[in-house]
Protein backbone atom coordinates (compact mmCIF):
# COMPACT_ATOMS: atom_id res chain seq x y z
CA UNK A 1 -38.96 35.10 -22.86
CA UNK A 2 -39.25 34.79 -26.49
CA UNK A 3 -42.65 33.48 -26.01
CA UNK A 4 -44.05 37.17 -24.91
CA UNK A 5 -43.06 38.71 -28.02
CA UNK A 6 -44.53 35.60 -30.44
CA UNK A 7 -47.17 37.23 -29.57
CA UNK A 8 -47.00 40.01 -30.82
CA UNK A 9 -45.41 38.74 -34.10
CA UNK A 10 -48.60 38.43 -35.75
CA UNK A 11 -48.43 36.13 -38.75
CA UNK A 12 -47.44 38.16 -42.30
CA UNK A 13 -50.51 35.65 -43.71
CA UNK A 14 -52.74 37.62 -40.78
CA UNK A 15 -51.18 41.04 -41.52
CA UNK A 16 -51.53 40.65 -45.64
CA UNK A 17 -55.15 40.00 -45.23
CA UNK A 18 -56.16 43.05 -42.74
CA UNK A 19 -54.03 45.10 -45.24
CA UNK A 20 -56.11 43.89 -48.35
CA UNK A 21 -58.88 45.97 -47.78
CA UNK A 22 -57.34 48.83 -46.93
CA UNK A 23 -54.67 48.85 -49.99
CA UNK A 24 -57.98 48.24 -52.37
CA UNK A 25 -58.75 51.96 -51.42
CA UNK A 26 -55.60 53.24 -50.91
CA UNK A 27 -52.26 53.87 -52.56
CA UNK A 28 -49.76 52.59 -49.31
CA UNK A 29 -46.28 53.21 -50.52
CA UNK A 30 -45.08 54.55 -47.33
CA UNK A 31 -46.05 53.85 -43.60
CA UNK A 32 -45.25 54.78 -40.09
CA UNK A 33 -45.57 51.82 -37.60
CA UNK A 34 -45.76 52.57 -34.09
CA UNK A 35 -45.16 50.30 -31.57
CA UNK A 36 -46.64 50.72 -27.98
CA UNK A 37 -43.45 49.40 -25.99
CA UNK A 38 -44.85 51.15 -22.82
CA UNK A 39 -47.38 48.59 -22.61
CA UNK A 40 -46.11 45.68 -23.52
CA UNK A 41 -43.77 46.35 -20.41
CA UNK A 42 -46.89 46.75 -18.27
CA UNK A 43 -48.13 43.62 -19.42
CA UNK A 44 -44.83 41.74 -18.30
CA UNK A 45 -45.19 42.30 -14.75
CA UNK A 46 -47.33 39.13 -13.73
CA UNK A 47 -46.54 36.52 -11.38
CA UNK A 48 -45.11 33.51 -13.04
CA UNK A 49 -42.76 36.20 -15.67
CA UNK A 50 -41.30 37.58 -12.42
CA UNK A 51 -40.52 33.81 -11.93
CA UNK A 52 -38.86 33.37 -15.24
CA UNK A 53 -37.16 37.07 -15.11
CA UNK A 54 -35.97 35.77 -11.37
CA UNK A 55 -34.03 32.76 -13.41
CA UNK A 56 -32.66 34.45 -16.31
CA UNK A 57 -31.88 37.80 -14.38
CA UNK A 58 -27.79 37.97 -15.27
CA UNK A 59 -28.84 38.00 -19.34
CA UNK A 60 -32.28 39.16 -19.22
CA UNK A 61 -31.46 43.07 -20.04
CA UNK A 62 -29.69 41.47 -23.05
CA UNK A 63 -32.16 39.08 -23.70
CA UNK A 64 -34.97 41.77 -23.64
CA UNK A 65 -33.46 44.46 -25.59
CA UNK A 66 -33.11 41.54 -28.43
CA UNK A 67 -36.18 40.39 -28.39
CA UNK A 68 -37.45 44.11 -29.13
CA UNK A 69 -35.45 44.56 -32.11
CA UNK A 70 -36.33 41.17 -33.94
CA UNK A 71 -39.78 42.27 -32.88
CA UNK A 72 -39.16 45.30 -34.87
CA UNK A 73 -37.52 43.87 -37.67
CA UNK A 74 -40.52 41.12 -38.07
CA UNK A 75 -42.60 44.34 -38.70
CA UNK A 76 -39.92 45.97 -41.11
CA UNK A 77 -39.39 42.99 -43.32
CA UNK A 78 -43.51 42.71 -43.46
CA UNK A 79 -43.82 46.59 -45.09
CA UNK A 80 -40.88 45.96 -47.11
CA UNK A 81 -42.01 42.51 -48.67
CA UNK A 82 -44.80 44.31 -49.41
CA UNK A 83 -43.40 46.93 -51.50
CA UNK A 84 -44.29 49.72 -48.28
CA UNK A 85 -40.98 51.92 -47.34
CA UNK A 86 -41.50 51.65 -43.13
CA UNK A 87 -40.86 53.62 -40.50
CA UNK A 88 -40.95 52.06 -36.93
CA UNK A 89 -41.11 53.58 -34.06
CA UNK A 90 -40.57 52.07 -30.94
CA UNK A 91 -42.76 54.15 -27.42
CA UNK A 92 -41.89 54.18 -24.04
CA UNK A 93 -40.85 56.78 -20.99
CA UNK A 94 -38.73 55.81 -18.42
CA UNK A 95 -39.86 58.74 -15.77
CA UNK A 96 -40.34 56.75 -12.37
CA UNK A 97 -41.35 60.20 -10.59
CA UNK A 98 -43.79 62.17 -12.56
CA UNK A 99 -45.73 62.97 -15.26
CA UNK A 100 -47.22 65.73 -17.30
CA UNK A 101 -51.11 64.85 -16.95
CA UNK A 102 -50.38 65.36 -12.80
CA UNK A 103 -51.11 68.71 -13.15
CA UNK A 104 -54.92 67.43 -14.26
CA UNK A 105 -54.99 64.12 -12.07
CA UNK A 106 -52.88 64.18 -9.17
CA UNK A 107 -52.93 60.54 -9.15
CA UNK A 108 -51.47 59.97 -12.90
CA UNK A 109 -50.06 56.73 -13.37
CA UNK A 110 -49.80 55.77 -9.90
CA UNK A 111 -50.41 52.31 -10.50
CA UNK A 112 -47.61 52.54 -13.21
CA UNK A 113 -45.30 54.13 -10.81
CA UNK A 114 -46.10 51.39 -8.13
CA UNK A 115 -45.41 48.57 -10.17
CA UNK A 116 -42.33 49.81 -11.80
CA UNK A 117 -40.61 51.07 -9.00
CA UNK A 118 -37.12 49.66 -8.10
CA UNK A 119 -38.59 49.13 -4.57
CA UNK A 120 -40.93 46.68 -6.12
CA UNK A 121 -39.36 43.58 -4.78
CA UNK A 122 -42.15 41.61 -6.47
CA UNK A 123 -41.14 42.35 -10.11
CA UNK A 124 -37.90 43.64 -9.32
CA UNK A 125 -36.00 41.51 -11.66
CA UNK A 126 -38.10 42.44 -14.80
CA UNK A 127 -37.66 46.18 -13.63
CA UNK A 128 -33.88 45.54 -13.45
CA UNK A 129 -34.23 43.77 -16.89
CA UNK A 130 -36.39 46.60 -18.38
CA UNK A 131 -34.55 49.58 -16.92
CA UNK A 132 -31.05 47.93 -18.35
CA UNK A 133 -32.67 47.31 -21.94
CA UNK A 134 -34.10 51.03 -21.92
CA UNK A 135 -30.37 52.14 -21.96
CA UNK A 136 -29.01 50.14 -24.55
CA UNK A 137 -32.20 50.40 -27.30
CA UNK A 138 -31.80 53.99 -28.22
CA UNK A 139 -27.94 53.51 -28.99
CA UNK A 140 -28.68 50.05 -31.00
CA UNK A 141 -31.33 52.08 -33.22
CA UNK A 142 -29.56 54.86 -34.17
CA UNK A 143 -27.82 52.94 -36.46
CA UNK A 144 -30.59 51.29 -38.27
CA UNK A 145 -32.10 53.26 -40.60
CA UNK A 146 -35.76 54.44 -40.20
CA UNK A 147 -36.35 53.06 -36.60
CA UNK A 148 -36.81 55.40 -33.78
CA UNK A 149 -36.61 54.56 -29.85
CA UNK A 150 -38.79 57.15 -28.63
CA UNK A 151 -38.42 57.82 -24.61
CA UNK A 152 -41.42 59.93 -24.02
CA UNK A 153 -40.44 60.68 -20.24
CA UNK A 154 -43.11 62.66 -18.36
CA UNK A 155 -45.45 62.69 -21.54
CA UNK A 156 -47.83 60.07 -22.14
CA UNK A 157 -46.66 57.56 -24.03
CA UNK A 158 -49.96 56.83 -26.06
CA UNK A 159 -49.56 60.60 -27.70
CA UNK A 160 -46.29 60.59 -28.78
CA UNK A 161 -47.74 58.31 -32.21
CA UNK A 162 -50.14 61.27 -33.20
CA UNK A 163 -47.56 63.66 -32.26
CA UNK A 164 -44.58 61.91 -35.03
CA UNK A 165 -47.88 61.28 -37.56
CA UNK A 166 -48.45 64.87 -37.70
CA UNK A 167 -44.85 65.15 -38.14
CA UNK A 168 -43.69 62.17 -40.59
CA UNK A 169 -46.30 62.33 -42.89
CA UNK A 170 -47.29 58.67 -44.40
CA UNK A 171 -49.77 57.34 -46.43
CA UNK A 172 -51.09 55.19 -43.58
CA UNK A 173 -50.81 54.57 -39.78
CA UNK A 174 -50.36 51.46 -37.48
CA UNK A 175 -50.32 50.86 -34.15
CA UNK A 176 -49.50 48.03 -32.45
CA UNK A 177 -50.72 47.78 -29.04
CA UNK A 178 -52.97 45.74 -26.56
CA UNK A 179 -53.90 48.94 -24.77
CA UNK A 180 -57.28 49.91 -24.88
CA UNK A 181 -56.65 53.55 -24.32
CA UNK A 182 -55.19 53.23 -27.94
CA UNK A 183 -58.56 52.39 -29.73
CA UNK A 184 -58.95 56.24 -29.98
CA UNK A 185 -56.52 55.99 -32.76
CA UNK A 186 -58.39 53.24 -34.53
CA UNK A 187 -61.30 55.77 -35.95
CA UNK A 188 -59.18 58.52 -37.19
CA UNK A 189 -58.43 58.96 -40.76
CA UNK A 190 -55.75 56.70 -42.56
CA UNK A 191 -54.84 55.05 -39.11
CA UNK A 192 -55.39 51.34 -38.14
CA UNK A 193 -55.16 49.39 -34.69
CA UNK A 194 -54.03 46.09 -34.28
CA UNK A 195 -53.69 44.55 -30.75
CA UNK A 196 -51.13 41.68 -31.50
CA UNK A 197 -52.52 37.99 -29.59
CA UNK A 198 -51.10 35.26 -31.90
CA UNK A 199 -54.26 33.75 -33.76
CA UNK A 200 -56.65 36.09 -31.47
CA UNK A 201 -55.12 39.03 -32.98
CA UNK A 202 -57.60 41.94 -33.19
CA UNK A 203 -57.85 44.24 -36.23
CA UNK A 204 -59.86 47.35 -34.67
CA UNK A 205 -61.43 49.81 -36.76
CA UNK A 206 -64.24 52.75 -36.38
CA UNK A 207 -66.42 49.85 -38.05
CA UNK A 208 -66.14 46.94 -35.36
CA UNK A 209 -64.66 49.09 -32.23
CA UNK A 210 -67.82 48.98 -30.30
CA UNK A 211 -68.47 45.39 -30.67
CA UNK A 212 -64.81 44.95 -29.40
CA UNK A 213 -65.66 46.55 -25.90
CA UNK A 214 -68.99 44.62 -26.02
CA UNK A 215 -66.90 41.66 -26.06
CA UNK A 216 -64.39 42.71 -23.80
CA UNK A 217 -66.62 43.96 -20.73
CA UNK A 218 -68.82 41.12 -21.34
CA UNK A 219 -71.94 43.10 -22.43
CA UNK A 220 -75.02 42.07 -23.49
CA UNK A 221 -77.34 43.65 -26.02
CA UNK A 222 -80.06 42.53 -28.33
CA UNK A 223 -79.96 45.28 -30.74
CA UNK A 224 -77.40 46.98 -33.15
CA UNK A 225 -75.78 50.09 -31.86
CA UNK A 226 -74.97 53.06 -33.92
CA UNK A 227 -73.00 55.60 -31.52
CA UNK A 228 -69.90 58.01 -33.39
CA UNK A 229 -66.81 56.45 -32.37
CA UNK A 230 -65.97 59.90 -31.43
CA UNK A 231 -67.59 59.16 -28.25
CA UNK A 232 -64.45 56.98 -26.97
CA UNK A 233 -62.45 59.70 -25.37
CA UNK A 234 -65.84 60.69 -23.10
CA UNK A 235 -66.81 57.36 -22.47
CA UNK A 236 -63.51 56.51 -21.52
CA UNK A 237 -63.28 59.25 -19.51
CA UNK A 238 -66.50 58.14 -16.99
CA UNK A 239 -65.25 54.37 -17.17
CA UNK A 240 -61.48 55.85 -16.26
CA UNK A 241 -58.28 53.46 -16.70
CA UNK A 242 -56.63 51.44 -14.34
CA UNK A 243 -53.43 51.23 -15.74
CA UNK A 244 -53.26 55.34 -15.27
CA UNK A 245 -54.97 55.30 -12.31
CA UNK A 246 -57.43 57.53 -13.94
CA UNK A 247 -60.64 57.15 -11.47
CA UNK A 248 -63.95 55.94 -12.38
CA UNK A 249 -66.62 58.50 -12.06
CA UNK A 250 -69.36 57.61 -9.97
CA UNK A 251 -68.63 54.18 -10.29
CA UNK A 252 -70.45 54.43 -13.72
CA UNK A 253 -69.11 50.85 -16.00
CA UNK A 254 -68.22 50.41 -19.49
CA UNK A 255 -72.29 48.52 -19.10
CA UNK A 256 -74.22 51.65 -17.68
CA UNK A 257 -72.84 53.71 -20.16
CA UNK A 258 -74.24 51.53 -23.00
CA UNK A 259 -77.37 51.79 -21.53
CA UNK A 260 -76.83 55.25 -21.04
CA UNK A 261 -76.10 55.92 -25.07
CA UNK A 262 -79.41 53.73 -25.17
CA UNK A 263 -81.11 56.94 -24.24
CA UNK A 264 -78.91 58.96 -26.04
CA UNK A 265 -80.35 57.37 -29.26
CA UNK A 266 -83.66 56.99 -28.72
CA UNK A 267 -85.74 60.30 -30.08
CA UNK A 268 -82.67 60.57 -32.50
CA UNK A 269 -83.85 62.48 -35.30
CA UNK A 270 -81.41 64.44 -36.98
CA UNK A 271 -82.29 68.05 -38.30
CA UNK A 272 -78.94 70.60 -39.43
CA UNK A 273 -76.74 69.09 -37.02
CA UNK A 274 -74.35 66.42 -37.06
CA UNK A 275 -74.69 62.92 -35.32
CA UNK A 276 -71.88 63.41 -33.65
CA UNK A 277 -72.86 66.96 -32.05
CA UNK A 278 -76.11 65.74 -30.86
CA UNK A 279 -74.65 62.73 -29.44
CA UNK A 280 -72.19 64.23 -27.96
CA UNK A 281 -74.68 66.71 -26.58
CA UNK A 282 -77.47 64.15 -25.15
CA UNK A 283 -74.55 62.18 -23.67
CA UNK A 284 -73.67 65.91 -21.74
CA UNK A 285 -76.92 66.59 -20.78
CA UNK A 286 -77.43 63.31 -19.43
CA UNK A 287 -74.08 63.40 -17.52
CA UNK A 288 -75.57 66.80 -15.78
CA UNK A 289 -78.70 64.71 -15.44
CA UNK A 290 -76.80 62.43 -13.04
CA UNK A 291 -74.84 64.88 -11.49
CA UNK A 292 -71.09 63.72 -12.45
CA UNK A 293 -68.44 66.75 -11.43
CA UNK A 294 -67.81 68.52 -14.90
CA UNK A 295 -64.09 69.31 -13.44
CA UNK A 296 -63.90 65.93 -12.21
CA UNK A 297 -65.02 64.62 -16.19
CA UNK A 298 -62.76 67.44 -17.77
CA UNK A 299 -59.52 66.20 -15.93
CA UNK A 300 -60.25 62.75 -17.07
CA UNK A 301 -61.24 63.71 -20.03
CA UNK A 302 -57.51 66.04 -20.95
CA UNK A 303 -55.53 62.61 -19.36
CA UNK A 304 -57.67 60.41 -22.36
CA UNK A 305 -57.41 62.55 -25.44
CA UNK A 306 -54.64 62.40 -27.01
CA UNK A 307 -55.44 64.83 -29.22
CA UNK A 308 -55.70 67.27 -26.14
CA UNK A 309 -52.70 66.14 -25.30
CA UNK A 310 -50.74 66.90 -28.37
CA UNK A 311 -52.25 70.39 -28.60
CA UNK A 312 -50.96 71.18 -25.36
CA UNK A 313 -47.71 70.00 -26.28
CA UNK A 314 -44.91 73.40 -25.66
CA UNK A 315 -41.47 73.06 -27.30
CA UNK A 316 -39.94 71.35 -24.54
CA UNK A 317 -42.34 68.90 -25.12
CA UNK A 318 -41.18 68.31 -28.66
CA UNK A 319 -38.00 68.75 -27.99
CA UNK A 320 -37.96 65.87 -25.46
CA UNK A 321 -39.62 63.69 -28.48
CA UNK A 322 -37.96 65.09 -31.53
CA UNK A 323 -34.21 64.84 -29.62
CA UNK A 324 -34.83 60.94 -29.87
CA UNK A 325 -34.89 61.08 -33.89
CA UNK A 326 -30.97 60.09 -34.96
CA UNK A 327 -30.05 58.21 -37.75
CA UNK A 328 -26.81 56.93 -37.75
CA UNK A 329 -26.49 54.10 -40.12
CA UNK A 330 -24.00 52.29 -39.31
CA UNK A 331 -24.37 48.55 -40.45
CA UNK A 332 -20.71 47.52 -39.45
CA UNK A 333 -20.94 48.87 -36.04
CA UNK A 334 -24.36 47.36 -35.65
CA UNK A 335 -22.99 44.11 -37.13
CA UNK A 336 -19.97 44.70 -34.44
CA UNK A 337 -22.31 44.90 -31.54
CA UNK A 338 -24.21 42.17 -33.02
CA UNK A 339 -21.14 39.91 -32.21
CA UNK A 340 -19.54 41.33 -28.85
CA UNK A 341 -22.89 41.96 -26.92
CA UNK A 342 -25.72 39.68 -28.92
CA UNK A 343 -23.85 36.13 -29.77
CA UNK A 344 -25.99 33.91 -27.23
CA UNK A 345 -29.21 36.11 -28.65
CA UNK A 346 -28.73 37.77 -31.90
CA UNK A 347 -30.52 40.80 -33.64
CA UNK A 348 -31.72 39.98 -36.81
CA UNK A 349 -30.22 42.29 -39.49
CA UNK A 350 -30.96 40.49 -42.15
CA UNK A 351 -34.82 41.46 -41.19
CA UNK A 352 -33.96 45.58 -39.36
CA UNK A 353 -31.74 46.45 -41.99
CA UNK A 354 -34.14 45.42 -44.57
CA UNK A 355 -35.05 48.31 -46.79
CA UNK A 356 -36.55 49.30 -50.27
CA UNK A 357 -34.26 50.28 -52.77
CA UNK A 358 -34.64 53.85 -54.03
């Protein structure tokens, strides 16, 4: 099991080196990390892990829920060798019914719902294994200082991190996650993106974004592109998102829509507005063009931003968010547990209770 979350221990040689740049423009004495838990559970339910999970099933719950804290604490002792006071925050919902964004897309997360479901005798053992660790994590982390398990429940995971930034104000932002649905957080100010793959790691940024979906969907192109990363959200929203089972529209790819911002571009001269407005506008008019349902695009569209999202947010909402923020510190207790629960797979304090001095 260990070997899923190497990978997303990305080397502190890696880390120092994407953090160079940014700390050369920056004063970074505090940070919120966010880690996108949610997905690296989707990414465990293959084949040959429901194999493994199959063997290991009587400790895997225990094994799991340990491998997520060292995980954590790999990312703690990083900020903190480096002088940064961390937060981490750890995202995931355990709703197997519903979620918010059904009143948009009555087909929200199906695919989510389908593959975690108990009755999923395929990955059953790795739902077992993730359903026991999701009890156990939030009781573990209220007694380390400064990390958060965060059970988003029928909110969308991928907005509770703007949410808790607007709320726990740092000097920078990073997200950890392999989810491309996240790269919306890569272009917004005094946030970065890394999606954690060993020695592939990625490092995404307004500044390379683009050429990281060229690469991913395989897309050719024998000029330079120069679209407003703001565009994500709506591109994204025609393209949809398996994962949410949000639908593609008109069976329009991640490839016709380059060629569509092709057109977009051309006959781009620029009077009083903005780039992004008339972008954004020629991308609308040709959506019209090709006759794409505007409340078809608009549902889509709320389920991708999460800046929608967060807007929408009422106080239950927050509540159900903000009721997951306890600090307990309790380094004999945690040290107790540590010893009765973790002896054949042990947290590493040294590592999570790693903090700077004030």
């Amino acid at each position: 099991m260990e070997r899923y979350f190497n990978a997303y221990k990305v080397r502190y040689t890696f880390l120092d080196s994407y953090l160079r740049p940014i700390k050369n423009t920056h004063l970074i004495r505090t940070m919120n990390i966010f880690i996108n838990l949610d997905d690296f559970f989707h990414k465990l339910h293959t084949p040959f892990a429901a194999k493994e999970f199959q063997v290991i099933s009587q400790n895997s719950a225990k094994q799991l829920t340990s491998n997520v804290f060292n995980l954590i604490g790999h990312y703690k002792n990083w900020a903190v060798k480096n002088g940064i006071r961390p937060r981490i925050f750890i995202v995931y919902t355990t709703s197997t019914k519903t979620f918010k964004n059904r009143m948009h897309l009555s087909t929200y997360r199906d695919h989510y719902l389908e593959i975690s479901s108990e009755n999923n005798g395929q990955f059953y053992h790795i739902n077992q294994a993730i359903q026991n660790s999701r009890g156990i994590i939030p009781v573990i982390a209220k007694y380390i200082k400064n990390v958060y398990a965060i059970d988003s429940k029928y909110l969308e995971p991928s907005a509770v991190p703007l949410h808790l930034s607007n709320q726990f104000k740092a000097d920078w932002n990073l997200l950890i996650s392999r989810d491309e649905y996240d790269i919306q957080y890569c272009y917004r100010d005094r946030w970065s993106l890394m999606q954690p793959l060993g020695d592939y790691t990625d490092f995404i940024t307004k500044s390379n974004m683009w050429d990281h979906i060229i690469r991913k969907e395989k897309i050719e192109l024998d000029h330079e592109i120069h679209y407003t990363p703001a565009m994500f959200p709506l591109m994204m929203a025609v393209a949809g998102n398996r994962y949410r089972s949000i639908p593609r529209l008109k069976k329009v790819s991640w490839k016709t829509l380059f060629k569509w911002m092709d057109e977009v571009n051309s006959n781009s001269t620029i009077v009083d507005r903005s780039v992004v407005e008339i972008q954004m506008q020629r991308f609308m008019d040709l959506v019209n063009k090709k006759k794409m349902e505007a409340e078809a695009l608009n549902a889509n569209l709320y389920c991708i931003d999460v800046e929608r999202q967060v807007m929408a947010f009422m106080e239950t909402d927050k509540a159900i968010i903000d009721s997951c923020i306890e600090d307990m510190e309790d380094f004999k207790s945690l040290n107790q547990i540590n010893v009765d629960v973790f002896r054949e797979f042990p947290l590493n304090l040294q590592f999570l209770c790693r903090d700077i001095i004030a």
